[in-house]
C-alpha atoms as a PDB file:
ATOM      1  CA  UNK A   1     -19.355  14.437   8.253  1.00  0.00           C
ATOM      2  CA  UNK A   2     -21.548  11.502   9.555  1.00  0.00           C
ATOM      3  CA  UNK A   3     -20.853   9.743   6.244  1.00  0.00           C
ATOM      4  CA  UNK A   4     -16.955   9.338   6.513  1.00  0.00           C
ATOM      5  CA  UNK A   5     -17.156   8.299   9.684  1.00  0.00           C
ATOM      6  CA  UNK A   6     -19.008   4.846   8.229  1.00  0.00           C
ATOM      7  CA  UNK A   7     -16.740   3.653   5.706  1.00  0.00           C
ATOM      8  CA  UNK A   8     -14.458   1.072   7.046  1.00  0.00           C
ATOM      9  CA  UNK A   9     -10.877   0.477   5.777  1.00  0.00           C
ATOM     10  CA  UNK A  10     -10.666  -3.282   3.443  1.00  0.00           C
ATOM     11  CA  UNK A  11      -8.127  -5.642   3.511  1.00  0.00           C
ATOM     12  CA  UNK A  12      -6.001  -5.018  -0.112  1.00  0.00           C
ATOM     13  CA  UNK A  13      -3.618  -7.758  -1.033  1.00  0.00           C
ATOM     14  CA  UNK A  14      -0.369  -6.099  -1.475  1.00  0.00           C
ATOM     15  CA  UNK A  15      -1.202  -6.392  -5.764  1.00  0.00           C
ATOM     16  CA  UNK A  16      -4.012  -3.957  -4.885  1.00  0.00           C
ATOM     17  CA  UNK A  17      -2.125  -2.011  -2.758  1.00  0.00           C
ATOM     18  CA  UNK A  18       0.425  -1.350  -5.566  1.00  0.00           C
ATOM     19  CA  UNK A  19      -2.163  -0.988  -8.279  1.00  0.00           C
ATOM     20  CA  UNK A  20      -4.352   1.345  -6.710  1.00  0.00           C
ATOM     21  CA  UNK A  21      -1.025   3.795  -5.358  1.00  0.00           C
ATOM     22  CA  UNK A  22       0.416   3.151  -8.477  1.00  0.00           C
ATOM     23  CA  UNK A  23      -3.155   5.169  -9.980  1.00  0.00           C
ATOM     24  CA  UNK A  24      -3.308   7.745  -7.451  1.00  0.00           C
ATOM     25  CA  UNK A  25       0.409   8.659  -7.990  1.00  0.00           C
ATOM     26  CA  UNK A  26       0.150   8.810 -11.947  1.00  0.00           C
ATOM     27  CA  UNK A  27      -2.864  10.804 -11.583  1.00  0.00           C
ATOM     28  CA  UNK A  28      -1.282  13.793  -9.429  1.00  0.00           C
ATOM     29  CA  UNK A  29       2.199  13.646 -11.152  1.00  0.00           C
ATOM     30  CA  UNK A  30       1.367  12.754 -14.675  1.00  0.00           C
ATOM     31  CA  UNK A  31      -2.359  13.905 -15.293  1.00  0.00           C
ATOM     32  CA  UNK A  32      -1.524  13.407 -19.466  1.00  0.00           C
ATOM     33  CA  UNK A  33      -1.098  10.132 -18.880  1.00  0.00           C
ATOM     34  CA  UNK A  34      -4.008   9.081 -16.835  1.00  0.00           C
ATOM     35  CA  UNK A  35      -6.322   7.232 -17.173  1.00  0.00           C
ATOM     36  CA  UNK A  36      -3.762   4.894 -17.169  1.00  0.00           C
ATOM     37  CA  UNK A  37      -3.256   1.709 -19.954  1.00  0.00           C
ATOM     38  CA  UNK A  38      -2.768  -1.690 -18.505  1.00  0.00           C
ATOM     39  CA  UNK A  39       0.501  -1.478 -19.673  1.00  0.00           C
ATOM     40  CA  UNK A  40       1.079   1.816 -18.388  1.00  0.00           C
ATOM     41  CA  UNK A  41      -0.332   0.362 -14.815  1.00  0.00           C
ATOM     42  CA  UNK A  42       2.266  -2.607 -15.324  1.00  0.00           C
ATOM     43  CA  UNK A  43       5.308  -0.334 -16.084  1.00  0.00           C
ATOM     44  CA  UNK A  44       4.581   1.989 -12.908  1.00  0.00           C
ATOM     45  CA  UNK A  45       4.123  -1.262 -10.536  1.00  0.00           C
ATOM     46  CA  UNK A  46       7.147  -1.877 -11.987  1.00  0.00           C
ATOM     47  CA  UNK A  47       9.700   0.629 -11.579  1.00  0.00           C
ATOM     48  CA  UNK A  48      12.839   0.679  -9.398  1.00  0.00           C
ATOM     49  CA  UNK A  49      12.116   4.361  -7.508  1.00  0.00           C
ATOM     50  CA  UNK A  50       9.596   5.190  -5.074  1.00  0.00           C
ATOM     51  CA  UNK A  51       8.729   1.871  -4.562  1.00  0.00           C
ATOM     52  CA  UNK A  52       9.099  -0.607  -1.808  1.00  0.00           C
ATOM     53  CA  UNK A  53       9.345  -3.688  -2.358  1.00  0.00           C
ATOM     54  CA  UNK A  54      10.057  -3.771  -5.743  1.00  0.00           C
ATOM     55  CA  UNK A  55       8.202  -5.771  -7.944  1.00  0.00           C
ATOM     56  CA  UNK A  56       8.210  -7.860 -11.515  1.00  0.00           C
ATOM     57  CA  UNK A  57       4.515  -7.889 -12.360  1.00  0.00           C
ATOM     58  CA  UNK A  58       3.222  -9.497 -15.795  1.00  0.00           C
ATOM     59  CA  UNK A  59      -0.086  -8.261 -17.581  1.00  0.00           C
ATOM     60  CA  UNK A  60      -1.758 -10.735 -16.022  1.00  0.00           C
ATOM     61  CA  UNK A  61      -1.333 -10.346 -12.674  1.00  0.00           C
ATOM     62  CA  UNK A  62      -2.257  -6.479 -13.624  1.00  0.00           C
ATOM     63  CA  UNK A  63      -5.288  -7.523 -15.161  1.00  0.00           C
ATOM     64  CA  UNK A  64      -6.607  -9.974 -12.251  1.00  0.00           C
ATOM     65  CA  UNK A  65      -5.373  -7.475 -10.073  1.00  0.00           C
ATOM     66  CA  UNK A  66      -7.945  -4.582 -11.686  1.00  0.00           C
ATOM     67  CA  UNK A  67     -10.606  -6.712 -11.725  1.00  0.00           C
ATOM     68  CA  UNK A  68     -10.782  -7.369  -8.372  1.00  0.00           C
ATOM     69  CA  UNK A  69     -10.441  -3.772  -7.442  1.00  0.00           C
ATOM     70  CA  UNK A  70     -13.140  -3.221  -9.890  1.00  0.00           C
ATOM     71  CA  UNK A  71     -15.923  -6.110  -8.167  1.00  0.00           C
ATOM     72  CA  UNK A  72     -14.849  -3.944  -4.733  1.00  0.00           C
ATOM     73  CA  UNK A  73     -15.737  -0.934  -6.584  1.00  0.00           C
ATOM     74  CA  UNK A  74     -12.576   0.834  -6.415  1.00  0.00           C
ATOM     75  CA  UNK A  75     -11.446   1.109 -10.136  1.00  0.00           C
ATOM     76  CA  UNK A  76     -13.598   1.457 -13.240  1.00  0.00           C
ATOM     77  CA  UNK A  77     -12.484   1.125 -16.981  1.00  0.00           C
ATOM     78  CA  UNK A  78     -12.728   3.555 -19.252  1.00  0.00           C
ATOM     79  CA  UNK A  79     -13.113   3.634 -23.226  1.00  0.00           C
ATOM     80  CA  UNK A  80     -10.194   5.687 -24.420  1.00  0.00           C
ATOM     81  CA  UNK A  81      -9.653   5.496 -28.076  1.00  0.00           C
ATOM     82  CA  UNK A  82      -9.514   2.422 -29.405  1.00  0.00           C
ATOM     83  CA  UNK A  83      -7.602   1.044 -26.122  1.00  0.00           C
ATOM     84  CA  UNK A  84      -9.465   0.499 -22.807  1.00  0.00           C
ATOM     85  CA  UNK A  85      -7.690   2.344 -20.057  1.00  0.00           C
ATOM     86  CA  UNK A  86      -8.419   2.119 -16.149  1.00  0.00           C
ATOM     87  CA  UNK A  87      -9.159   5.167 -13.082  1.00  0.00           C
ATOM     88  CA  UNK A  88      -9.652   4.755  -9.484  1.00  0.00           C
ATOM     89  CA  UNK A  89     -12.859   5.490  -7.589  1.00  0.00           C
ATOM     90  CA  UNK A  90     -10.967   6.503  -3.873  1.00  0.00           C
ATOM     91  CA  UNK A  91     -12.384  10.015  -3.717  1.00  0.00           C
ATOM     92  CA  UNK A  92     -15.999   8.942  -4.676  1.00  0.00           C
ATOM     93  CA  UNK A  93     -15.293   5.046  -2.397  1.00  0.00           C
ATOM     94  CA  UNK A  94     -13.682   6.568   0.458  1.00  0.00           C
ATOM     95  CA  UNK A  95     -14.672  10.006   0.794  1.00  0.00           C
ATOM     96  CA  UNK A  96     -11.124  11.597   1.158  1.00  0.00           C
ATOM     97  CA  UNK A  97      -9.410  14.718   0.547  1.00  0.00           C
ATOM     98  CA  UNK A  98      -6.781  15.055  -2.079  1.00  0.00           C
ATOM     99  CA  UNK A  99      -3.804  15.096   0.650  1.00  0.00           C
ATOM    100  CA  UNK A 100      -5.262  12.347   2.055  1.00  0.00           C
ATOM    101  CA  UNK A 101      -5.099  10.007  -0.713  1.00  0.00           C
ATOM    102  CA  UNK A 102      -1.735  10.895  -2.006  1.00  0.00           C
ATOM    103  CA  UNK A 103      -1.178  10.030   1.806  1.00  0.00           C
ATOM    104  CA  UNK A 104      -2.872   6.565   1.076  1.00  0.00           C
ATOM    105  CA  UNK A 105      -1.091   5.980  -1.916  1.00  0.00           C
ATOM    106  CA  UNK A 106       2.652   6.888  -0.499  1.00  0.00           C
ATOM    107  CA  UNK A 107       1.422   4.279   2.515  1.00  0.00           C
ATOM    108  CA  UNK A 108       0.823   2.016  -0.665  1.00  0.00           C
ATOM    109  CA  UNK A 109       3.579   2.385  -3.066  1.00  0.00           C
ATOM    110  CA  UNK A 110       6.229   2.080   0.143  1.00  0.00           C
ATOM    111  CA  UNK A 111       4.681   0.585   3.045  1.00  0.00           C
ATOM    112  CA  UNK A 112       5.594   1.908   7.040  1.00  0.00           C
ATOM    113  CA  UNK A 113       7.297   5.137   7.166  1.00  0.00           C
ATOM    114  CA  UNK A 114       8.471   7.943   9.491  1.00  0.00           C
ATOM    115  CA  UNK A 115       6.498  11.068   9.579  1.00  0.00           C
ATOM    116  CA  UNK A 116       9.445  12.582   7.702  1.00  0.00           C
ATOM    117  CA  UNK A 117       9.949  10.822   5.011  1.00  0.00           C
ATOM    118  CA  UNK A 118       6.288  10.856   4.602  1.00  0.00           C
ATOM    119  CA  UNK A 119       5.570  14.310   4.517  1.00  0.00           C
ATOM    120  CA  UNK A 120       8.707  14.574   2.084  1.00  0.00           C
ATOM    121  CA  UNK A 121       7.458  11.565   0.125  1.00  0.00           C
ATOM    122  CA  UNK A 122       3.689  12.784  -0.625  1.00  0.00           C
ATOM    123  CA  UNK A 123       5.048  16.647  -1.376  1.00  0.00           C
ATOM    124  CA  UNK A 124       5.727  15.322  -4.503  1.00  0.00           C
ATOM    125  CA  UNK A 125       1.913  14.735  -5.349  1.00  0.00           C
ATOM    126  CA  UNK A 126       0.670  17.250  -2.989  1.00  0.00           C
ATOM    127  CA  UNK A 127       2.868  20.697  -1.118  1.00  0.00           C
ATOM    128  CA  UNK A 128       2.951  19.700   2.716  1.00  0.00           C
ATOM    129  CA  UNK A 129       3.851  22.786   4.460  1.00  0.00           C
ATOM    130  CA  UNK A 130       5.325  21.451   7.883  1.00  0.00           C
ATOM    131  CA  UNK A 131       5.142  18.408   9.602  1.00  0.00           C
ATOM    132  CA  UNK A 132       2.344  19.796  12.331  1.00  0.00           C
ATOM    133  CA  UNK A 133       0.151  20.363   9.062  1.00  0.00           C
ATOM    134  CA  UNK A 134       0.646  16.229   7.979  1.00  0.00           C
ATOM    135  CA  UNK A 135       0.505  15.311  11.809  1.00  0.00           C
ATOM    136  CA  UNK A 136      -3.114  17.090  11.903  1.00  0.00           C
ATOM    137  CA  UNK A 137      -3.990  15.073   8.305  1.00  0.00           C
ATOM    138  CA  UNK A 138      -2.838  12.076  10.061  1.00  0.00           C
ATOM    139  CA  UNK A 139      -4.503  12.154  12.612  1.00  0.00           C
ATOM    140  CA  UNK A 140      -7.839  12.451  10.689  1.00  0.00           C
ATOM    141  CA  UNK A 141      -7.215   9.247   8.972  1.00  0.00           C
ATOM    142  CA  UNK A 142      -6.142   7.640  12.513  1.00  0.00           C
ATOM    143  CA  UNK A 143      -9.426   8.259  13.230  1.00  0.00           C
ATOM    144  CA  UNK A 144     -10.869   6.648  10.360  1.00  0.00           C
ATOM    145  CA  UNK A 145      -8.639   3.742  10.781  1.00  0.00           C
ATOM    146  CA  UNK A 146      -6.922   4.631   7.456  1.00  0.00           C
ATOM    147  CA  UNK A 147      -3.927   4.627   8.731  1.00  0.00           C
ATOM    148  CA  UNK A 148      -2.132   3.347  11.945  1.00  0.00           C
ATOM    149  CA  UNK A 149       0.634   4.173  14.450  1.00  0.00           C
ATOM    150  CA  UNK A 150       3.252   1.361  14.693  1.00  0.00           C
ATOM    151  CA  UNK A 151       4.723   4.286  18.073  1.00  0.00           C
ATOM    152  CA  UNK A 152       3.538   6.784  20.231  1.00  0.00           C
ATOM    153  CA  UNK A 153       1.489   9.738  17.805  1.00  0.00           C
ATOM    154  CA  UNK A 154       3.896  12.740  18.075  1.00  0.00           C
ATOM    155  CA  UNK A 155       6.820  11.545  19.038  1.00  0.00           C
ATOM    156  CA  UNK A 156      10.110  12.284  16.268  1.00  0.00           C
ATOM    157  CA  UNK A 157      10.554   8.636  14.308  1.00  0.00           C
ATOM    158  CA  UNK A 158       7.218   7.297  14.843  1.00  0.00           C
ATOM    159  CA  UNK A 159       6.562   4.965  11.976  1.00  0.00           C
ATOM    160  CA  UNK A 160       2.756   5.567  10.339  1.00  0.00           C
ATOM    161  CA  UNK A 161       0.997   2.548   8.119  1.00  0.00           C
ATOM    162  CA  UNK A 162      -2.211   2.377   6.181  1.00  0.00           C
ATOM    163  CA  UNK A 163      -5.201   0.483   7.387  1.00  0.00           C
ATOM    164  CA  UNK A 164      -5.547  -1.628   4.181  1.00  0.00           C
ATOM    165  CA  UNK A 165      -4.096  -5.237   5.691  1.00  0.00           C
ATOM    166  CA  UNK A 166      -5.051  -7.560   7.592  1.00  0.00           C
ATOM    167  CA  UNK A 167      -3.962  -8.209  11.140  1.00  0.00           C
ATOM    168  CA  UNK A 168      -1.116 -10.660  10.087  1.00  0.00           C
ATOM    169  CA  UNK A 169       0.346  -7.685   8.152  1.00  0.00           C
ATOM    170  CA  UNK A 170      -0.173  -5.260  10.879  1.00  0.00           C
ATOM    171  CA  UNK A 171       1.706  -7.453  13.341  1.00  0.00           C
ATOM    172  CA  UNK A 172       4.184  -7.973  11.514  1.00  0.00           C
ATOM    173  CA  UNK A 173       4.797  -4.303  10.924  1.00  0.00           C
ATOM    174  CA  UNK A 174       4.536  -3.254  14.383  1.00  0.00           C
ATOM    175  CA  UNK A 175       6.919  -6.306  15.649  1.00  0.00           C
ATOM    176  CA  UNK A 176       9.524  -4.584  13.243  1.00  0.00           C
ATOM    177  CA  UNK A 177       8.751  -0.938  13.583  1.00  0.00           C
ATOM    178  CA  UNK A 178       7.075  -0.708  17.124  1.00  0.00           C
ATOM    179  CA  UNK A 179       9.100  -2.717  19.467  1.00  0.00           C
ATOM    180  CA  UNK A 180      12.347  -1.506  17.615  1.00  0.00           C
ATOM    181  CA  UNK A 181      13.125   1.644  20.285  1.00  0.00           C
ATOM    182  CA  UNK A 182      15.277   1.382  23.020  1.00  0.00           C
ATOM    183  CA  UNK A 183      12.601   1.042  25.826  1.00  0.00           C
ATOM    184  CA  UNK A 184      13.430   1.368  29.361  1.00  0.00           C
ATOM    185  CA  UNK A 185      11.837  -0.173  32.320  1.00  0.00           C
ATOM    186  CA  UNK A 186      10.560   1.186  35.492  1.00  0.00           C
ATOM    187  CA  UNK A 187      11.029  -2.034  37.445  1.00  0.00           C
ATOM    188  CA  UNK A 188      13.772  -2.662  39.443  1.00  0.00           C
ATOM    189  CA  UNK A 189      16.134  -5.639  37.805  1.00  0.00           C
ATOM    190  CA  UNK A 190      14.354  -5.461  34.767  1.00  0.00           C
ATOM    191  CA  UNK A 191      16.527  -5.154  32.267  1.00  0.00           C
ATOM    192  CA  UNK A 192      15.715  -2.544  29.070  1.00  0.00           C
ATOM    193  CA  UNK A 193      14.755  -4.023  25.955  1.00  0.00           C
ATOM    194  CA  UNK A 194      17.118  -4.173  23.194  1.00  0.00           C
ATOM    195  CA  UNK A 195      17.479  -2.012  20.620  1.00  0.00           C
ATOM    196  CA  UNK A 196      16.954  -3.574  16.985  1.00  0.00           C
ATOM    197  CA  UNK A 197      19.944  -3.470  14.424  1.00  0.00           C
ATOM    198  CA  UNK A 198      17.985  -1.304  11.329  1.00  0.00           C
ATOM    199  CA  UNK A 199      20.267  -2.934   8.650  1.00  0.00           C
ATOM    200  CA  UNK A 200      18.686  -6.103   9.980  1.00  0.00           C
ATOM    201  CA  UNK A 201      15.076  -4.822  10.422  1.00  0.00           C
ATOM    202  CA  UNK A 202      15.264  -3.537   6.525  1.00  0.00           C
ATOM    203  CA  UNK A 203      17.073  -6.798   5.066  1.00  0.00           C
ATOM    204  CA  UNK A 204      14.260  -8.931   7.211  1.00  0.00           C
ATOM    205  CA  UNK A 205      11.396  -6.451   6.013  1.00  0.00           C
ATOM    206  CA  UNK A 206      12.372  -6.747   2.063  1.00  0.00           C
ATOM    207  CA  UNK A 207      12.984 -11.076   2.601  1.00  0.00           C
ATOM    208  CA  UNK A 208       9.458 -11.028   3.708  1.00  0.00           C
ATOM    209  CA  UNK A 209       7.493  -8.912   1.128  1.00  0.00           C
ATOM    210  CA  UNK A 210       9.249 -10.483  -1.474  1.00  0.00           C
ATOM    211  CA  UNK A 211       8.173 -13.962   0.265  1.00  0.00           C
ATOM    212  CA  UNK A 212       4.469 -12.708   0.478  1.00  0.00           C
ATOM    213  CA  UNK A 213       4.833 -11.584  -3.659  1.00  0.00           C
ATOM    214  CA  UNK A 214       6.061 -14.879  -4.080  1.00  0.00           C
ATOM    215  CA  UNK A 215       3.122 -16.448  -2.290  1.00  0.00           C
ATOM    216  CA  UNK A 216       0.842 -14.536  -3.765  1.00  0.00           C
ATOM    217  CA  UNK A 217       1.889 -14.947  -7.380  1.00  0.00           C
ATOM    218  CA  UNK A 218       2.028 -18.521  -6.712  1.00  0.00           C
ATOM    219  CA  UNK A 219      -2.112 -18.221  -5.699  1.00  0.00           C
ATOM    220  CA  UNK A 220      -2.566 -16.591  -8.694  1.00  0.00           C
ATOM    221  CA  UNK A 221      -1.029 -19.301 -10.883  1.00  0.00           C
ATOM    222  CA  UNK A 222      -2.481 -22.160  -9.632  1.00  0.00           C
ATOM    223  CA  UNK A 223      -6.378 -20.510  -9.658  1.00  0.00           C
ATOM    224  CA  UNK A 224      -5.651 -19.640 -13.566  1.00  0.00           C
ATOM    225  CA  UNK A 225      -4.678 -23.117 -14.393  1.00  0.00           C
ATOM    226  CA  UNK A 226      -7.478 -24.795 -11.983  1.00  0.00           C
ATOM    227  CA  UNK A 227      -9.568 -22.518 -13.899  1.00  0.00           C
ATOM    228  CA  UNK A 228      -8.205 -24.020 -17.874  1.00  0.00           C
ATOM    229  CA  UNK A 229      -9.509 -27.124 -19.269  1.00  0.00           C
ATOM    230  CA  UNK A 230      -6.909 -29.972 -19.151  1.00  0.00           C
ATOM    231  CA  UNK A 231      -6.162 -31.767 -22.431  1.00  0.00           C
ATOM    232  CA  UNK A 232      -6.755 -35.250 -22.289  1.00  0.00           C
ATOM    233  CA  UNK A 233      -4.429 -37.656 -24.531  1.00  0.00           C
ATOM    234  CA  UNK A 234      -7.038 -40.751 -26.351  1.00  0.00           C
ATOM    235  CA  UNK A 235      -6.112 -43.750 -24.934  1.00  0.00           C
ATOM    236  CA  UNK A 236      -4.269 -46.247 -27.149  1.00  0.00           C
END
């Protein structure tokens, strides 16, 4: 189909990344539920399982958060009663199968993972049958640029990420997931390269998304109060 080949991954800011999984995943597991409240939306961002890293969002941040997603066109609000709730647009946006976005949203809700604990992972929203049936979805995406290899496609342990981030991101991921095998060299006197401690790799990994929360919380705080109008005392 000529048209999926056209639409290009966007960079998400790991807010959007949780917001928008955080929708997909409700959708599929809790359909009574959804569309979701904004405090609904804040209590899944929230919560300690299936989620990585974990996360203390306020309404706020929700709230900024949706409307972004909705200027991109991603999310739209609904009228629900008398309380306004919120539904993606991924299917209509991004022109993907329903095993493809719970997929996307696993890839959101807990960043890099093995093939395995994928396909274990998104059963939950949608049956996998075998891993050569997730490796063939995979590699549809791959070719979208939805998602990414941080290792060889194929081979047992290879770690898969989404498309979503910007390069920064992506490096990162692949410095801690990619280089992290026990490579050996076909030069002569070259030694191998050593094999990463994955206690360490995990403790680093969690240290720096909860930096980049931080960071990005921070952003947020500082464009809301640029945005207020400062009080200022009469002069005496």
């Amino acid at each position: 189909m000529a048209d999926e080949v056209m639409v290009q991954p966007v960079t998400l800011s790991i807010l959007e990344q949780r917001v928008l999984g955080v929708l997909i995943e409700k959708q599929k597991t809790t359909p009574d539920v959804y569309p979701m409240t904004p405090n609904g939306i804040v209590t899944g961002c929230n919560q300690k399982s299936n989620r990585d890293p974990v996360m203390s969002l306020n309404d706020e941040q929700v709230l900024t958060t949706l409307e972004k997603l909705r200027e991109r066109g991603l999310v739209m609000q609904v009228q629900s009663g008398r309380v306004d709730k919120w539904r993606h647009l991924i299917y209509e946006t991004w022109n993907v199968e329903k095993t493809e976005i719970a997929i996307l949203a696993e890839l959101f809700l807990r960043g890099p993972q093995s093939e395995g604990e994928l396909r274990t992972r998104v059963s939950r929203m949608d049956p996998i049958e075998s891993l050569e049936v997730l490796r063939d979805w995979l590699h549809k995406l791959a070719a979208r640029k939805f998602v990414i290899y941080l290792g060889p496609e194929g081979r047992r342990g290879t770690t898969i990420t989404h498309g979503f981030q910007d390069e920064a991101a992506l490096e990162a991921q692949r410095s801690r997931h990619g280089t992290s095998l026990h490579i050996q060299s076909t030069e002569p006197g070259v030694l191998p390269f050593p094999s990463t401690n994955t206690s360490e790799i995990a403790e680093l990994r969690k240290q720096l998304d909860e930096l980049r929360l931080q960071v990005n919380s921070l952003a947020e705080a500082i464009g809301a109060l640029k945005q207020q109008p400062q009080d200022i005392p009469p002069a005496h």
